[in-house]
Structures are given as structure tokens and as C-alpha cells.
PDB file of N, CA and C in Angstrom:
ATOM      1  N   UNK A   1     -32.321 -16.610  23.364  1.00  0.00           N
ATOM      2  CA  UNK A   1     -31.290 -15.846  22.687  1.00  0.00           C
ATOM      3  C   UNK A   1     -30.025 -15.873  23.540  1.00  0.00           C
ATOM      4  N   UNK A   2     -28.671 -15.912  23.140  1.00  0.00           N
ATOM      5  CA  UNK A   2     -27.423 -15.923  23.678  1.00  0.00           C
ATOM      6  C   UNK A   2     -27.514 -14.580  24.244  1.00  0.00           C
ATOM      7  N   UNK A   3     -26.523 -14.465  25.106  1.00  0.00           N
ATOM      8  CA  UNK A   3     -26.412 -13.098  25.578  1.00  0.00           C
ATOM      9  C   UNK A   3     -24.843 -12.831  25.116  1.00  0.00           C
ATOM     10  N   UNK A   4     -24.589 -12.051  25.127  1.00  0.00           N
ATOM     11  CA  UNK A   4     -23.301 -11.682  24.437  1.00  0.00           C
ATOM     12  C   UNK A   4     -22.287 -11.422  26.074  1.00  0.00           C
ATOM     13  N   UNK A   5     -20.884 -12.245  25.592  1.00  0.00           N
ATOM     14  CA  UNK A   5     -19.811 -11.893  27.031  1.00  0.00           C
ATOM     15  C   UNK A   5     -18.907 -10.528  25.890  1.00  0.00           C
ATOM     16  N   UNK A   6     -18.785 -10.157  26.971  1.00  0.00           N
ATOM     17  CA  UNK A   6     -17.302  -9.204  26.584  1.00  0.00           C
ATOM     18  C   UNK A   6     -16.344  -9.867  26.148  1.00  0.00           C
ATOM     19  N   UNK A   7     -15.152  -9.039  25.987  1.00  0.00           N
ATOM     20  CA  UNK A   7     -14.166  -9.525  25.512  1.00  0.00           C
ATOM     21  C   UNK A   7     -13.169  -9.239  26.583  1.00  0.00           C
ATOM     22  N   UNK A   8     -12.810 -10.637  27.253  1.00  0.00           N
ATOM     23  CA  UNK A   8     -11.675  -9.707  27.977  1.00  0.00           C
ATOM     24  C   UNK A   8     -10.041  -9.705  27.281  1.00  0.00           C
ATOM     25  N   UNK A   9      -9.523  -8.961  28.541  1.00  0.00           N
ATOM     26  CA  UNK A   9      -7.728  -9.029  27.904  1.00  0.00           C
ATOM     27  C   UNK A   9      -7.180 -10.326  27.542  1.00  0.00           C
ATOM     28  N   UNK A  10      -7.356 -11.252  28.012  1.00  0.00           N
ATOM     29  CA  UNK A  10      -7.023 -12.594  27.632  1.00  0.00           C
ATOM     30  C   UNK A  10      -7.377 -13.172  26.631  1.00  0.00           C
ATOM     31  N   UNK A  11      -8.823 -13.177  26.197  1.00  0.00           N
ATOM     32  CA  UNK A  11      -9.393 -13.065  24.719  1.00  0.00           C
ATOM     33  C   UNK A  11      -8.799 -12.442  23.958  1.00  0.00           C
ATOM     34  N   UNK A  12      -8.404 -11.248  24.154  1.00  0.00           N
ATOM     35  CA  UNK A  12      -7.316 -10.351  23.192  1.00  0.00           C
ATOM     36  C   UNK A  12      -6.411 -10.817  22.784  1.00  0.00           C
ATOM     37  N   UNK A  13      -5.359 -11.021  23.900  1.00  0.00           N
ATOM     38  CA  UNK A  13      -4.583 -11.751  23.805  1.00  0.00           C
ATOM     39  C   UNK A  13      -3.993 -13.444  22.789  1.00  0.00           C
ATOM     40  N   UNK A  14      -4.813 -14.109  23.283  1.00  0.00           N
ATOM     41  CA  UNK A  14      -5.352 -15.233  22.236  1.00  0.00           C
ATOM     42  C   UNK A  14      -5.786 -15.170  20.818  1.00  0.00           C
ATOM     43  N   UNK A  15      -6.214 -14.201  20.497  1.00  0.00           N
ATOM     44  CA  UNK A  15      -6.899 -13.909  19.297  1.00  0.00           C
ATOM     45  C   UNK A  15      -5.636 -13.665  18.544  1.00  0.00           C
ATOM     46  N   UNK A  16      -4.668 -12.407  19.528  1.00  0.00           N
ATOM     47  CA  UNK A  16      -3.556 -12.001  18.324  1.00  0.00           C
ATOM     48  C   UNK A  16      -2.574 -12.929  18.142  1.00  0.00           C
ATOM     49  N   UNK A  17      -2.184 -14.014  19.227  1.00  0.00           N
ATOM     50  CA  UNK A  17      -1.376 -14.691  19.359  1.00  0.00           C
ATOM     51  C   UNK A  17      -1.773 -16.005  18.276  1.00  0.00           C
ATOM     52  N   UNK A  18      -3.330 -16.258  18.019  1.00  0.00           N
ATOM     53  CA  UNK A  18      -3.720 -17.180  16.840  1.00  0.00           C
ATOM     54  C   UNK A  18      -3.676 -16.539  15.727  1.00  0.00           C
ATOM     55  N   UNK A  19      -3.945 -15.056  15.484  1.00  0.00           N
ATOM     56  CA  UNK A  19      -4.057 -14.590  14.193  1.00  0.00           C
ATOM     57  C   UNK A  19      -2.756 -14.843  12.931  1.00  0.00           C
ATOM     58  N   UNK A  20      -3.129 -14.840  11.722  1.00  0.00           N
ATOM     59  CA  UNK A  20      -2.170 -15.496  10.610  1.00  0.00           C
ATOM     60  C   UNK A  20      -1.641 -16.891  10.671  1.00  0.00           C
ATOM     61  N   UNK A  21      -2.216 -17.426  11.892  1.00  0.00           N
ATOM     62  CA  UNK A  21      -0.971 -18.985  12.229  1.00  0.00           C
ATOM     63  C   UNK A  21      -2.124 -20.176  11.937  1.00  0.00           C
ATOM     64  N   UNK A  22      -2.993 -19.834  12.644  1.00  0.00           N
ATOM     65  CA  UNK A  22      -4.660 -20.619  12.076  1.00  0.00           C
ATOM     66  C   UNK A  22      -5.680 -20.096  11.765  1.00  0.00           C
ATOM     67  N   UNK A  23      -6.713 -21.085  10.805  1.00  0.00           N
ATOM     68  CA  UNK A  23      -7.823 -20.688  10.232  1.00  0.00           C
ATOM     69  C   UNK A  23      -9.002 -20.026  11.649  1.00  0.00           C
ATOM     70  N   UNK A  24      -9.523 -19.199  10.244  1.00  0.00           N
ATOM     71  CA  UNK A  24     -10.710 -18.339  11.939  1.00  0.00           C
ATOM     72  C   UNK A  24     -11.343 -19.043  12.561  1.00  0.00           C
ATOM     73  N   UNK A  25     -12.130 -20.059  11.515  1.00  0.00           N
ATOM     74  CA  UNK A  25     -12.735 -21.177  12.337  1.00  0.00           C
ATOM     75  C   UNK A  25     -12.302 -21.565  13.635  1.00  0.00           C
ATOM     76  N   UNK A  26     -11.122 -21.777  13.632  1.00  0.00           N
ATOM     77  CA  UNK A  26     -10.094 -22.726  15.005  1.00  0.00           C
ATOM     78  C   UNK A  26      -9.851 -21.842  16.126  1.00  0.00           C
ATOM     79  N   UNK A  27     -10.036 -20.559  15.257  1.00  0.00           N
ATOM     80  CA  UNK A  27      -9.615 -19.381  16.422  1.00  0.00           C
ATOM     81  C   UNK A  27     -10.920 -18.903  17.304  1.00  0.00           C
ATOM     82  N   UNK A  28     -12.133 -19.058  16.302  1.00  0.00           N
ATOM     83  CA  UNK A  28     -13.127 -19.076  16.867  1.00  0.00           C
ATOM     84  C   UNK A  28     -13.679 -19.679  18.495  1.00  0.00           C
ATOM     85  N   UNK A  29     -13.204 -21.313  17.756  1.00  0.00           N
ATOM     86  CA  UNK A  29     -13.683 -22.482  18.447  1.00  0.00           C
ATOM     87  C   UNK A  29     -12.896 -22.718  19.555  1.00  0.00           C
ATOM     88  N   UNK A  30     -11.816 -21.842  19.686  1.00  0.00           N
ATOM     89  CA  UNK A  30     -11.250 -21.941  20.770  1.00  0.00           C
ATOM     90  C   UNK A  30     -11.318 -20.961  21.630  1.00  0.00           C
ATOM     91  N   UNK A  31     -11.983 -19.425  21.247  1.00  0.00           N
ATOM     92  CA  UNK A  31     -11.809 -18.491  22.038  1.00  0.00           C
ATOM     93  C   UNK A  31     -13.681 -18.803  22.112  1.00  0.00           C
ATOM     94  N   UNK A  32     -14.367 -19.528  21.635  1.00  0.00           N
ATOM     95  CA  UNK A  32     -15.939 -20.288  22.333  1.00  0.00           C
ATOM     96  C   UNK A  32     -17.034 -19.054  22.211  1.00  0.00           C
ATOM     97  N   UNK A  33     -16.559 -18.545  20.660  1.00  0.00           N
ATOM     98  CA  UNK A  33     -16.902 -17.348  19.915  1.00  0.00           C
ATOM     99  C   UNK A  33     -17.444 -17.413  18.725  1.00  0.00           C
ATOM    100  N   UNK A  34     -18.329 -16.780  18.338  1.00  0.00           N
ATOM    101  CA  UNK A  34     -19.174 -17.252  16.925  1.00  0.00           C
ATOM    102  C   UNK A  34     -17.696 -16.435  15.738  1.00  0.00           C
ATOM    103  N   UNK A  35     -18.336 -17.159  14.469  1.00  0.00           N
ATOM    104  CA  UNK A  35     -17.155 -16.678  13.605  1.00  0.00           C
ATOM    105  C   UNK A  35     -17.022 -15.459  12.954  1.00  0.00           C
ATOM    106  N   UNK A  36     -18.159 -14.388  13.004  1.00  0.00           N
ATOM    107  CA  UNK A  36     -18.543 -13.439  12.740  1.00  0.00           C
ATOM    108  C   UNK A  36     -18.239 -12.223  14.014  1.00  0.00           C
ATOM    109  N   UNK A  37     -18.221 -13.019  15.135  1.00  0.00           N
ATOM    110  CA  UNK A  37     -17.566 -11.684  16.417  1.00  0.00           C
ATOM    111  C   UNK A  37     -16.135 -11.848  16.407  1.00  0.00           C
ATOM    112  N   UNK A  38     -15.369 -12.924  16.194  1.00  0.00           N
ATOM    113  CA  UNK A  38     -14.157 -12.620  15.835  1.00  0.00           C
ATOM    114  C   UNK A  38     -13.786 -12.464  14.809  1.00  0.00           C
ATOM    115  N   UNK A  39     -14.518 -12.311  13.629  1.00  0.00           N
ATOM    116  CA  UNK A  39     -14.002 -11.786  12.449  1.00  0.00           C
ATOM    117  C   UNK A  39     -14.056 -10.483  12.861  1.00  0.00           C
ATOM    118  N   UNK A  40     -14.962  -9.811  13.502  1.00  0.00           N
ATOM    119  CA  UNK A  40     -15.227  -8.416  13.379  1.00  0.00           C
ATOM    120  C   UNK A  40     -14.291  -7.688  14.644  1.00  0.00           C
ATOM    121  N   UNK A  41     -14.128  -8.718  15.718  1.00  0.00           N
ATOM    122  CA  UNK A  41     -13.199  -8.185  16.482  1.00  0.00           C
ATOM    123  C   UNK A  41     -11.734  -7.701  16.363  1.00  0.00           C
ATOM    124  N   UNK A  42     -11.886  -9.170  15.288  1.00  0.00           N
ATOM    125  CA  UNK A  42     -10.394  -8.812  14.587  1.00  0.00           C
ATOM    126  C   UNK A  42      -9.782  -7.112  13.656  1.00  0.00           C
ATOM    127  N   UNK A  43     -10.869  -7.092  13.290  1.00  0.00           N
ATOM    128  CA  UNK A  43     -11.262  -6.128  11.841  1.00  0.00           C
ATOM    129  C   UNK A  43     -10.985  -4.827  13.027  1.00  0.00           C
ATOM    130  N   UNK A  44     -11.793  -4.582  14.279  1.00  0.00           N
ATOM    131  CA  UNK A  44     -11.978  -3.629  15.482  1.00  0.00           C
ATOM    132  C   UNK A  44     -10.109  -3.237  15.487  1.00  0.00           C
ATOM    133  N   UNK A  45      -9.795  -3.979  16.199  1.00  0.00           N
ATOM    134  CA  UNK A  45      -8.645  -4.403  16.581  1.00  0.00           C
ATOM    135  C   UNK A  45      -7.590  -4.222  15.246  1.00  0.00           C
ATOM    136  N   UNK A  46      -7.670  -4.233  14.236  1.00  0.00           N
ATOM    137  CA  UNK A  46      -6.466  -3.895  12.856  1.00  0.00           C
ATOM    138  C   UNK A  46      -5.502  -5.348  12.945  1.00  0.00           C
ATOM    139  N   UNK A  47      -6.432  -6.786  13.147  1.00  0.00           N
ATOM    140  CA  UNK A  47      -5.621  -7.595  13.558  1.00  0.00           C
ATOM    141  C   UNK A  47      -5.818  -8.725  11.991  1.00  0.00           C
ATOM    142  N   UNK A  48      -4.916  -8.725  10.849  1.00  0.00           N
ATOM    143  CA  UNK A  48      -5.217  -9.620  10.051  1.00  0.00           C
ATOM    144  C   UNK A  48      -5.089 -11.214  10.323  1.00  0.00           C
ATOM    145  N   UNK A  49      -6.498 -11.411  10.201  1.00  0.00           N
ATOM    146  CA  UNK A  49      -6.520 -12.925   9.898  1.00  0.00           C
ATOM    147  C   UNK A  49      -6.451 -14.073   8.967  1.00  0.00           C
ATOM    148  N   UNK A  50      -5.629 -13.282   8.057  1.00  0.00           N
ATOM    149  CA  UNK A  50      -5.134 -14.006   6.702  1.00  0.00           C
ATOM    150  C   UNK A  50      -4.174 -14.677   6.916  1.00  0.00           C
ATOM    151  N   UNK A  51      -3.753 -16.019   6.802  1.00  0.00           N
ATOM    152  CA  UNK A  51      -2.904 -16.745   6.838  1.00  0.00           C
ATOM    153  C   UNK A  51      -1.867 -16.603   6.233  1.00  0.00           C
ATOM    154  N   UNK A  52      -0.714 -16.666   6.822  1.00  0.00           N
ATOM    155  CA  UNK A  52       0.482 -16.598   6.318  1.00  0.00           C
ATOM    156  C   UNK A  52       0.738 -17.971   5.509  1.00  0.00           C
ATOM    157  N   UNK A  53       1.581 -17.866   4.022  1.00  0.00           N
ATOM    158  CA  UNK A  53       1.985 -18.965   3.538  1.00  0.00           C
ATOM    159  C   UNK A  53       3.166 -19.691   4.867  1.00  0.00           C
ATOM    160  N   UNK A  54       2.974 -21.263   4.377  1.00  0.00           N
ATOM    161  CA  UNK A  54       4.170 -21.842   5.237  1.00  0.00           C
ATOM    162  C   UNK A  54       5.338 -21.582   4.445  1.00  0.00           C
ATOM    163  N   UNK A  55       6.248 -21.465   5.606  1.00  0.00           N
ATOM    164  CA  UNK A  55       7.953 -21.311   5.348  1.00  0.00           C
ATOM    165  C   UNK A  55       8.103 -22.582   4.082  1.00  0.00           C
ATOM    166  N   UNK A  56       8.923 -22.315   2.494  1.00  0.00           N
ATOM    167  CA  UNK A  56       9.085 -23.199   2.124  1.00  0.00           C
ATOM    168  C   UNK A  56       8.215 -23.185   1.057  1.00  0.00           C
ATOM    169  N   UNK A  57       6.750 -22.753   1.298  1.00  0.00           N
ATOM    170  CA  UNK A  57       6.037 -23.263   0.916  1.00  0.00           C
ATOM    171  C   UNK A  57       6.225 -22.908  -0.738  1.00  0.00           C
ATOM    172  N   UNK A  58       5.645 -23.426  -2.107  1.00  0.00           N
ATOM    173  CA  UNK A  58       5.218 -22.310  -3.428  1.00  0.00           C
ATOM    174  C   UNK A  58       4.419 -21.695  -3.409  1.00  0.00           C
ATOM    175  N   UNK A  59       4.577 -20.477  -3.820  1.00  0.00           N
ATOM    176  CA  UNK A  59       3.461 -19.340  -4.216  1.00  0.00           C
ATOM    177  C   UNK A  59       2.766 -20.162  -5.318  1.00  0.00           C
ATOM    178  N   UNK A  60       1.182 -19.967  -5.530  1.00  0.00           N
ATOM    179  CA  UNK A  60       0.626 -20.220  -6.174  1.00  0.00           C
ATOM    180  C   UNK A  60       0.644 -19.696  -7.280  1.00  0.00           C
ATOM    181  N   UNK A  61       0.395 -20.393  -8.590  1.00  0.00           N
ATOM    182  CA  UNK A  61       0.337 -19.981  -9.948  1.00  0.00           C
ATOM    183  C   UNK A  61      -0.628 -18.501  -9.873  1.00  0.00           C
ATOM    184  N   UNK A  62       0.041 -17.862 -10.793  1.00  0.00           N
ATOM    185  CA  UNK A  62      -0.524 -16.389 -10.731  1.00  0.00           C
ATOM    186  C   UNK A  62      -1.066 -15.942 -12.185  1.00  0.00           C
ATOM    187  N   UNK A  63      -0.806 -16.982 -13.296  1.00  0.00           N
ATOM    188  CA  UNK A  63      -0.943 -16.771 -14.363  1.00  0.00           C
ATOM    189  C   UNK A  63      -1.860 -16.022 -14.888  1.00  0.00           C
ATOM    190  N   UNK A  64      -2.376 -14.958 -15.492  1.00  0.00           N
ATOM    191  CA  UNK A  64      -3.805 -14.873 -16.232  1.00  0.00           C
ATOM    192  C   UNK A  64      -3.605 -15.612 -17.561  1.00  0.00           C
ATOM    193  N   UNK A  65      -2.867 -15.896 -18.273  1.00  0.00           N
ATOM    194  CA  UNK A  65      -2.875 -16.542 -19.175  1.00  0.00           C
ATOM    195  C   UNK A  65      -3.374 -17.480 -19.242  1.00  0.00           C
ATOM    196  N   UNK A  66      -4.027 -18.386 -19.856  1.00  0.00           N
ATOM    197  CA  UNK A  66      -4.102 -20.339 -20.090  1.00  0.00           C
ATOM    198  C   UNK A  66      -2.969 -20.408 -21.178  1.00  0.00           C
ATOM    199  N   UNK A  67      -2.645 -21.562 -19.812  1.00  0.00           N
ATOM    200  CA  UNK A  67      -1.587 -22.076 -20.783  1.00  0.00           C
ATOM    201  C   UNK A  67      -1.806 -23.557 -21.414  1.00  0.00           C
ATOM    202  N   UNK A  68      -1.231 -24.339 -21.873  1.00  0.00           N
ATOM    203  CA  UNK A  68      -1.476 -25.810 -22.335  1.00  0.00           C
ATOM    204  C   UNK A  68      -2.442 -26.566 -21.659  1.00  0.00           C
ATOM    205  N   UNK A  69      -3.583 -26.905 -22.086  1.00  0.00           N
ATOM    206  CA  UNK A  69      -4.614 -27.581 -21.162  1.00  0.00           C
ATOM    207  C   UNK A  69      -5.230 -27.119 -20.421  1.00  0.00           C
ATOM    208  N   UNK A  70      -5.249 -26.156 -19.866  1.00  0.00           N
ATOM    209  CA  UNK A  70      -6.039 -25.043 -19.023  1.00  0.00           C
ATOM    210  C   UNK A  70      -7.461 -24.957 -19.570  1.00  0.00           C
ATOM    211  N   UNK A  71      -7.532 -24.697 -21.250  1.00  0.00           N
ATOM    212  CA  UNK A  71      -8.909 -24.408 -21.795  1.00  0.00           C
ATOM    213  C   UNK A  71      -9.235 -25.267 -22.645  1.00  0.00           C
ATOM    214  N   UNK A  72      -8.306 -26.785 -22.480  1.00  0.00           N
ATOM    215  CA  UNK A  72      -9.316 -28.081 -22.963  1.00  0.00           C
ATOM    216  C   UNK A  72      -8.294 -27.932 -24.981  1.00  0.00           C
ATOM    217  N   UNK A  73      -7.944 -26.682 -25.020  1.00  0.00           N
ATOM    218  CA  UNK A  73      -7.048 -26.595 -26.858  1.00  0.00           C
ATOM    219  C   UNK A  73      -6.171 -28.187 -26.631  1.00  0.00           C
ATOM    220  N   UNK A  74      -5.430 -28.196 -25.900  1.00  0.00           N
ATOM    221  CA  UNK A  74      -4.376 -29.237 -25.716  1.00  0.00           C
ATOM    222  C   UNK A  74      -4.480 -30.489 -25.376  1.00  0.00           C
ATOM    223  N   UNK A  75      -5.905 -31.095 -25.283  1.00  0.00           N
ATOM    224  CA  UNK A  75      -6.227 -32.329 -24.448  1.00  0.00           C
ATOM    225  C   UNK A  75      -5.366 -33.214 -25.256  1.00  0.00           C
ATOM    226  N   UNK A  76      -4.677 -34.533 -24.319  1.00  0.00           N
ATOM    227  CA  UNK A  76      -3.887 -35.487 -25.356  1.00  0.00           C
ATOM    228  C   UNK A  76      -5.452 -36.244 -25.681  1.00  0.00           C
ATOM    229  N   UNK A  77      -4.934 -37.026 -26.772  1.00  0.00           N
ATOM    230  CA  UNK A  77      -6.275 -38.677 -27.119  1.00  0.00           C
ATOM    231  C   UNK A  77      -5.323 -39.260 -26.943  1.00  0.00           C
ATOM    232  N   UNK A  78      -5.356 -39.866 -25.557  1.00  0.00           N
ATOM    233  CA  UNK A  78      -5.182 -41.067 -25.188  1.00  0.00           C
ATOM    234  C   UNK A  78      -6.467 -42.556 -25.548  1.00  0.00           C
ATOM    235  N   UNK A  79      -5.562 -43.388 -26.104  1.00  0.00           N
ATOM    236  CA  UNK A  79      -6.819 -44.575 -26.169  1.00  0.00           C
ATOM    237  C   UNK A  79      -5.906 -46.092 -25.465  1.00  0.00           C
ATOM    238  N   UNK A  80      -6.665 -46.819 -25.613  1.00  0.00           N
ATOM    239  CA  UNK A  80      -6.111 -47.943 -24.717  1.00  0.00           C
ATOM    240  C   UNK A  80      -4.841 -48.741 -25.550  1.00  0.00           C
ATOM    241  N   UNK A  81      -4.491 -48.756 -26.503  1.00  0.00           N
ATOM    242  CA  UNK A  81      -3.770 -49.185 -27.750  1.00  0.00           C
ATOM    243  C   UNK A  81      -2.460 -48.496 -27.421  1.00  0.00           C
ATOM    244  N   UNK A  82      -2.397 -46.996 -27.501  1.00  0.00           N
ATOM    245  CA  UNK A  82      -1.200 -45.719 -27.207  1.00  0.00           C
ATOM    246  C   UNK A  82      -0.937 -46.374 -25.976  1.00  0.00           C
ATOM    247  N   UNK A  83      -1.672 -46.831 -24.992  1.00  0.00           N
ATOM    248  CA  UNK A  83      -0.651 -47.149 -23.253  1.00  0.00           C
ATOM    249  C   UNK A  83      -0.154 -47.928 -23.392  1.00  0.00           C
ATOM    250  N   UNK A  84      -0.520 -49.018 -23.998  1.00  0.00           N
ATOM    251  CA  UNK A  84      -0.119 -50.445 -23.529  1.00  0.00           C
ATOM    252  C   UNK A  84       1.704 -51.045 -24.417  1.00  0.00           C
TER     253      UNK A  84
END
């Protein structure tokens, strides 16, 4: 069985300085921590590890609606005759 290390200040440190910028995984694998003690350390700590969108980036479609093609109403029939 692993034995569990503490956490020191430097671990702290690292954790907040990765938090929102990379995935937990990475933050994990670099602070040489399972993904479940720094999820929870994080959580301890009031430290979100939700990623920030990139600068620039689009917000994702938010629709609840379907719109055109979404639920298959709108499919074109394409056949080989219509492309060419």
C-alpha cells in the first residue's frame, strides 16, 4: 500500500499557480499526486479547477432548442447525380 506524503507549501503553491490554466490530470502528474487527492485538495483549499475558456476563444452553443439538422427533420438527399 502507498503511504500517503503531506502536502507541503510548495505543493500548495503549484497547485494554485496550475489551477484554471491546465487540466487536473497534468496538475496531478506533475505535483506526483493521484487525481482524486488533488481534486479534493483543491475542493479543501476553495481552489477551482475548472478551466478557464482561452482568450478569443467562442462560447459554446447554448441552445436548448434543435435547430436545422440537430434531430435528423432537415437531412439534405444528397445522391451522386446532385454533386457532380
Amino acid at each position: 500500500m502507498d503511504e500517503r506524503r503531506p502536502w507541503t507549501p510548495e505543493d500548495i503553491l503549484e497547485l494554485r499557480s496550475m489551477a484554471q490554466k491546465y487540466p487536473t490530470t497534468q496538475i496531478s502528474a506533475e505535483l506526483k499526486r493521484g487525481h482524486s487527492a488533488t481534486v479534493m485538495k483543491a475542493h479543501l483549499l476553495r481552489i477551482s479547477l475548472r478551466l478557464k475558456p482561452k482568450r478569443g476563444s467562442r462560447p459554446a452553443d447554448v441552445s436548448l432548442t434543435p435547430g436545422p439538422g440537430r434531430d435528423g427533420s432537415a437531412d439534405l438527399d444528397l445522391d451522386k447525380e446532385s454533386l457532380g
